[in-house]
N, C-alpha and C. Protein backbone atom coordinates (compact mmCIF):
# COMPACT_ATOMS: atom_id res chain seq x y z
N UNK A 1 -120.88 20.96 30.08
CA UNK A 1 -119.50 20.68 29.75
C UNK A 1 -119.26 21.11 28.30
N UNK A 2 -118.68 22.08 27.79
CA UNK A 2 -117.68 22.18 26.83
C UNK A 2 -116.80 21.64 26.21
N UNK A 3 -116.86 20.90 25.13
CA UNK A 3 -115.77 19.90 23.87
C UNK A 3 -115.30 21.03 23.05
N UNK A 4 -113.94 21.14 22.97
CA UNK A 4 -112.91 21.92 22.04
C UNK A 4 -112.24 20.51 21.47
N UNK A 5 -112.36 21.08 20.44
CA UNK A 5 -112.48 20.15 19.28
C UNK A 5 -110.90 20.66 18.35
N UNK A 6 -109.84 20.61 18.28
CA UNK A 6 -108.94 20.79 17.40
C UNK A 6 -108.53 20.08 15.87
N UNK A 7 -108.83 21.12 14.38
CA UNK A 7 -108.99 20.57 13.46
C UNK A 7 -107.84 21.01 12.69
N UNK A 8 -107.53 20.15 11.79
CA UNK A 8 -105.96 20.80 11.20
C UNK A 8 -106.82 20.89 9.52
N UNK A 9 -106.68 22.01 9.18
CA UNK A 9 -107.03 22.03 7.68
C UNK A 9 -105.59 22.08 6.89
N UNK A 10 -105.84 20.83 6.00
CA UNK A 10 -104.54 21.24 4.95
C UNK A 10 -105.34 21.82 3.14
N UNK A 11 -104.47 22.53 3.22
CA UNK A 11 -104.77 22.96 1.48
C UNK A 11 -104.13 22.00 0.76
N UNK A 12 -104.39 21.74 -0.68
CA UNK A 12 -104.26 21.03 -1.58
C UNK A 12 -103.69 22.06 -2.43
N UNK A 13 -102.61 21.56 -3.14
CA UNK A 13 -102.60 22.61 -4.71
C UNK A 13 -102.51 21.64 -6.10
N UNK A 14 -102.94 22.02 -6.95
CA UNK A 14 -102.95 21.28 -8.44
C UNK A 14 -101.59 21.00 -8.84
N UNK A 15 -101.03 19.79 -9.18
CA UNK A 15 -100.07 19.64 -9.93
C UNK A 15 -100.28 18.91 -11.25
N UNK A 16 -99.24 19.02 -12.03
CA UNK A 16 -99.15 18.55 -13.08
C UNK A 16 -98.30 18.03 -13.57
N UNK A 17 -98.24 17.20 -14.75
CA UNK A 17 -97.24 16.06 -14.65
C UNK A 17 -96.35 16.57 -15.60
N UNK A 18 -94.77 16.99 -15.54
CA UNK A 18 -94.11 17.51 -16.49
C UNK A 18 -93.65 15.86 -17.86
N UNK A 19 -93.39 15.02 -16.74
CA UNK A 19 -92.12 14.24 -17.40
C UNK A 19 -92.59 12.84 -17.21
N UNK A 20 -92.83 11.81 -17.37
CA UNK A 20 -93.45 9.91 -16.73
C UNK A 20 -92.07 9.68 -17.21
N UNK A 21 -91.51 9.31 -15.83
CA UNK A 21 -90.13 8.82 -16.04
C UNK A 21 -89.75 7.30 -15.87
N UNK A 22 -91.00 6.53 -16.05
CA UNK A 22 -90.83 5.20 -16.71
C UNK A 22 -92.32 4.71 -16.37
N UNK A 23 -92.33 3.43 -16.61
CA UNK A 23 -93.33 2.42 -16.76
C UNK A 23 -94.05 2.60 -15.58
N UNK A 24 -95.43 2.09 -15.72
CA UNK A 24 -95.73 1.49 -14.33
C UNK A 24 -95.29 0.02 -13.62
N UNK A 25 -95.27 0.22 -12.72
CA UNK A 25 -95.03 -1.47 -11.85
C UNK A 25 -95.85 -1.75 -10.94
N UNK A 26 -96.32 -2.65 -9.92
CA UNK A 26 -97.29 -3.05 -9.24
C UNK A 26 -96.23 -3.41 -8.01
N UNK A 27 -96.77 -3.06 -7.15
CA UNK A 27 -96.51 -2.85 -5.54
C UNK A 27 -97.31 -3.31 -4.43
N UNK A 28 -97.20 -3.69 -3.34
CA UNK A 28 -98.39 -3.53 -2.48
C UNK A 28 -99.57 -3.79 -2.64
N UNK A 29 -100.09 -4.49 -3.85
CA UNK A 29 -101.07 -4.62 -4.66
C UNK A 29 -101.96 -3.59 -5.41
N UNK A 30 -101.19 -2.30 -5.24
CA UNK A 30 -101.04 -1.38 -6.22
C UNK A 30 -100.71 -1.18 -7.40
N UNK A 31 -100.94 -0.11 -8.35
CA UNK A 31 -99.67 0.17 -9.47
C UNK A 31 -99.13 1.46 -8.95
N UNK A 32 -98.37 1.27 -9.76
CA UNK A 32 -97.47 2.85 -9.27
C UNK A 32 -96.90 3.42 -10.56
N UNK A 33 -96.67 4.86 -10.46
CA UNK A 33 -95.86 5.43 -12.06
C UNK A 33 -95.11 6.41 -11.31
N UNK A 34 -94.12 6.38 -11.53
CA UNK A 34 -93.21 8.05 -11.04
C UNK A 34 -92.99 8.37 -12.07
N UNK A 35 -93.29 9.89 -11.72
CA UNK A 35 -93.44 10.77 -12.90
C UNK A 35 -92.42 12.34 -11.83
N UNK A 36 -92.45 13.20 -12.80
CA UNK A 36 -91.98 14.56 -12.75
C UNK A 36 -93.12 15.65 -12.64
N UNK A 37 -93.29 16.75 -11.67
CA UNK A 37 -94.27 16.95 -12.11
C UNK A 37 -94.17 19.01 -11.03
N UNK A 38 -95.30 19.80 -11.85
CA UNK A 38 -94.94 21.10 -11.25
C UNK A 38 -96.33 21.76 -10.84
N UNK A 39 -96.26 22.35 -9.32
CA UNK A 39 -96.93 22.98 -8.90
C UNK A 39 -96.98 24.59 -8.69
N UNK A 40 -97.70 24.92 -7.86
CA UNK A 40 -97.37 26.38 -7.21
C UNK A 40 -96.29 26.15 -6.03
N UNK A 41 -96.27 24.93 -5.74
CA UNK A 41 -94.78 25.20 -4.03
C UNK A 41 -93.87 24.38 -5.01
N UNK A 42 -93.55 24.40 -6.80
CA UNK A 42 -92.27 24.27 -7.28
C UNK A 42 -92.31 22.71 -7.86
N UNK A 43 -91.29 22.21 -8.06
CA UNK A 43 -91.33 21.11 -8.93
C UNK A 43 -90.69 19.68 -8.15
N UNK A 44 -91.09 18.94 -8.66
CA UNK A 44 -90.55 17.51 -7.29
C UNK A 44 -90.87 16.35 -8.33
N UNK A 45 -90.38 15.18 -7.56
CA UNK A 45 -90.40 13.96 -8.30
C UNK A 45 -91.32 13.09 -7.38
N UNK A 46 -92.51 12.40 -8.10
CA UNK A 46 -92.84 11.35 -6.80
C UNK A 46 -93.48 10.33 -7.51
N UNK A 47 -94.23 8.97 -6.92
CA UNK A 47 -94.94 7.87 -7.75
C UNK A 47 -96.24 8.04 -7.73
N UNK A 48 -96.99 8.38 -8.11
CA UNK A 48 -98.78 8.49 -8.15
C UNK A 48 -99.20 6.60 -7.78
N UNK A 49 -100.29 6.35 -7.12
CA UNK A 49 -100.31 5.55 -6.83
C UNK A 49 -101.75 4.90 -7.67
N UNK A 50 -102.36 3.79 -8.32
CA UNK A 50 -103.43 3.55 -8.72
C UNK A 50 -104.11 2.15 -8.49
N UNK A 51 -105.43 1.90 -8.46
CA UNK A 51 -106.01 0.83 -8.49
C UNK A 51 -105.60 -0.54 -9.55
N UNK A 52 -105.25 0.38 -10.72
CA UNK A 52 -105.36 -0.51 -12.02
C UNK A 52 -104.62 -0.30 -12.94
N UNK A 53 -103.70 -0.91 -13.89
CA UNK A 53 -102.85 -0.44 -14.71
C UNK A 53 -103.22 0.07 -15.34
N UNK A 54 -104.48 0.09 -16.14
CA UNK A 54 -104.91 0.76 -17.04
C UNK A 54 -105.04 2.13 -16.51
N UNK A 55 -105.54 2.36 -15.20
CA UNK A 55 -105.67 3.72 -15.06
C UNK A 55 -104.32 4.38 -14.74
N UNK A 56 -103.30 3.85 -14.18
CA UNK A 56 -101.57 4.41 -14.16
C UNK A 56 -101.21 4.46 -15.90
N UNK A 57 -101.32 3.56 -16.75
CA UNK A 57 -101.26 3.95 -17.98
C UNK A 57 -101.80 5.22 -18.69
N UNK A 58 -102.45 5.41 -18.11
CA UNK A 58 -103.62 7.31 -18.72
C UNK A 58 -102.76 8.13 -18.14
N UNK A 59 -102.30 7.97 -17.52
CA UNK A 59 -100.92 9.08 -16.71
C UNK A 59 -100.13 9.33 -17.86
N UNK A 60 -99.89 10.80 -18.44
CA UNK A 60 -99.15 11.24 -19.48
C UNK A 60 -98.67 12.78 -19.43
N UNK A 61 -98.08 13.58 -19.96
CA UNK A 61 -97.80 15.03 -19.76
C UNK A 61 -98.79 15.92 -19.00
N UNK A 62 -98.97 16.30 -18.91
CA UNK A 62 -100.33 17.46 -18.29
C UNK A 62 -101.45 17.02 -17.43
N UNK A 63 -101.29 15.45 -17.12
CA UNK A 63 -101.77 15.05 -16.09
C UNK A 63 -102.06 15.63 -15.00
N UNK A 64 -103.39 16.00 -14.16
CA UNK A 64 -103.40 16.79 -13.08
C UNK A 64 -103.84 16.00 -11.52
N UNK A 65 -103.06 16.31 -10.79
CA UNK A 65 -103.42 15.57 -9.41
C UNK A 65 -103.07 16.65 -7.99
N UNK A 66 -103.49 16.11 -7.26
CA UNK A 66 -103.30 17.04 -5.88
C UNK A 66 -102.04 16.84 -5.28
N UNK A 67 -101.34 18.00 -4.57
CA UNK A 67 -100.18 17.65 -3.98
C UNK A 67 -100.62 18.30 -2.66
């Protein structure tokens, strides 16, 4: 017997953080920061999500994360 197996690969691209357009706040038992920020598929707004305030606090201009 033969298993076909269907896999979806997604690419990742580097973004970077243009703008932290305010504080962090805590969510869900998260923190969160929305920031501004620009890739190769263009520029968008969204909240990065973190364990710990301190580490949403290190979030600053040129910040790099996956989109």
């Amino acid at each position: 017997m033969l298993l076909t197996v269907k896999i979806k690969i997604m690419n990742y691209c580097d973004a970077y953080v243009t703008e932290v357009l305010e504080g962090a706040f805590e969510k869900y038992g998260k923190w969160w920061k929305p920031v501004k920020y620009i890739s190769e598929g263009g520029e968008g707004e969204t909240k990065l999500m973190f364990d710990t305030l301190k580490e949403a606090e290190e979030v600053k201009k040129d910040y790099k994360f996956l989109v």
